[in-house]
Protein backbone atom coordinates (compact mmCIF):
# COMPACT_ATOMS: atom_id res chain seq x y z
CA UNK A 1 130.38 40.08 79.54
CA UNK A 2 128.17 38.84 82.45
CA UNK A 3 125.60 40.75 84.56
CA UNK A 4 124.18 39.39 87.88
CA UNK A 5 120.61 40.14 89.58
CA UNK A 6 119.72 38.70 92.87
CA UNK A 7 116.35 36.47 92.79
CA UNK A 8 115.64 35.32 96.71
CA UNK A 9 117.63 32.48 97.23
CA UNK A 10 119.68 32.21 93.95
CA UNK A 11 122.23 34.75 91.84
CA UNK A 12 121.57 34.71 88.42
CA UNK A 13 124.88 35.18 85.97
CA UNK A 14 123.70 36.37 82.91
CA UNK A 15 125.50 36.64 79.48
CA UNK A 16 124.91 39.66 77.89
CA UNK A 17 126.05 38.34 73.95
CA UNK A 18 124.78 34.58 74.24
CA UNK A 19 121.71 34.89 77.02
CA UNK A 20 123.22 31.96 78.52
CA UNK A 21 122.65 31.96 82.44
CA UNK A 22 124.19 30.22 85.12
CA UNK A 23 123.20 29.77 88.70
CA UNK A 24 124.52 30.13 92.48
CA UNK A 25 122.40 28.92 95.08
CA UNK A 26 122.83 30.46 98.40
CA UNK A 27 123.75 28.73 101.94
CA UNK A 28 121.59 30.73 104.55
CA UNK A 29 117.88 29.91 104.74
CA UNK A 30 117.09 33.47 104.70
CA UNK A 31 118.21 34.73 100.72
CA UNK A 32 120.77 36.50 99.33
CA UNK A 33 121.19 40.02 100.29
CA UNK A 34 123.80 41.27 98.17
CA UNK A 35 126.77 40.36 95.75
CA UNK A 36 129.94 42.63 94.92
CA UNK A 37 132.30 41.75 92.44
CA UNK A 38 136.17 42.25 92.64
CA UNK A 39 137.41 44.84 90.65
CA UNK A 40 139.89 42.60 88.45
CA UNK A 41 136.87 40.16 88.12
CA UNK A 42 138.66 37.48 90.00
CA UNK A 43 136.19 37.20 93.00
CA UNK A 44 132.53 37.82 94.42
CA UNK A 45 131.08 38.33 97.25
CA UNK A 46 127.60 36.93 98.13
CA UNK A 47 126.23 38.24 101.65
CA UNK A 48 123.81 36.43 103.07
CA UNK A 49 120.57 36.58 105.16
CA UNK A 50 119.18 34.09 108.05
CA UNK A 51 116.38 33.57 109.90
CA UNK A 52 118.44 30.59 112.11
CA UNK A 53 121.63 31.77 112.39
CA UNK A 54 124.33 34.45 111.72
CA UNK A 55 124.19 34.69 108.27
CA UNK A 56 127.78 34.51 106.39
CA UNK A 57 129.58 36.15 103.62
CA UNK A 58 130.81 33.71 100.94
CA UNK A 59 133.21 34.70 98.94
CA UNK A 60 133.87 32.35 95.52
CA UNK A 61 135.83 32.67 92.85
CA UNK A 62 134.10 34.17 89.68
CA UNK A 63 135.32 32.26 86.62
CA UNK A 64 134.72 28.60 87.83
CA UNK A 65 132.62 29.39 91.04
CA UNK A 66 134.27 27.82 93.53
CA UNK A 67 133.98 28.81 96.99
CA UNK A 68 137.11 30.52 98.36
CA UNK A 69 136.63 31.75 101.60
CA UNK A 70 133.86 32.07 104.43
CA UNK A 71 133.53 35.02 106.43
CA UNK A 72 131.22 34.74 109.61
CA UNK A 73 130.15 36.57 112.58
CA UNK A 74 130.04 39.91 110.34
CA UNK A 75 126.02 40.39 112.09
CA UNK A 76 122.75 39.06 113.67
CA UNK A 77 120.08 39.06 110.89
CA UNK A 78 121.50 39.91 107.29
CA UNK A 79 123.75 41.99 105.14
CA UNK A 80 121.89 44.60 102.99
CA UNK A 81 125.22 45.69 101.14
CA UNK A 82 128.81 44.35 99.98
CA UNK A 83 131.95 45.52 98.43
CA UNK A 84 135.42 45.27 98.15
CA UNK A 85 137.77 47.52 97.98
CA UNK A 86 139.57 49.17 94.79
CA UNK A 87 142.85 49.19 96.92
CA UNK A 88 143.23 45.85 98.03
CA UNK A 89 140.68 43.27 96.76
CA UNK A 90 141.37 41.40 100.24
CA UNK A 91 139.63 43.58 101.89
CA UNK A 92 135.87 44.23 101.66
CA UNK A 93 133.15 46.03 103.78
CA UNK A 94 129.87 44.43 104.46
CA UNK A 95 126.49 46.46 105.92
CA UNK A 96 124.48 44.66 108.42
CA UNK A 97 120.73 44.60 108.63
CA UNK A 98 118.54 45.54 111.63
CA UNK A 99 119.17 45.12 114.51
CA UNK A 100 123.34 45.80 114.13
């Protein structure tokens, strides 16, 4: 069993029974702003922030961390929350920062 905590640029996977961590960095030069994870454990979502650019949602696959699929265009600034849905785990809803 894993838990994950956001620490400015980089997502922290930690295991709860060994205290061994692993680490995701992100992509957009303005931190992570939040991570959902699908609800068969198969996926996560890491929304992004940017000070350059549209930031982008990255979705990677959980058990090897691969990335999977790039979502972009979703808003101007940064996403302040993430999640997919318990219905269809293609699907997922993202909340944009200011100024969206």
């Amino acid at each position: 069993e894993e838990v994950a905590y956001i620490t400015g640029h980089v997502i922290c996977f930690m295991n709860v029974g060994t205290n061994q961590r692993r680490y995701l960095h992100g992509r957009d030069d303005g931190g992570v702003g939040a991570i959902a994870l699908s609800d068969d454990g198969e996926y996560f979502a890491v929304a992004e922030r940017s000070f350059s650019e549209k930031p982008n949602v990255y979705i990677y696959t959980f058990k090897d961390m691969k990335l999977y699929r790039i979502l972009r265009k979703g808003t101007e600034k940064g996403f302040a929350a993430v999640k997919f849905s318990p219905h269809q785990k293609n699907h997922l809803a993202a909340l944009g920062c200011a100024p969206d």
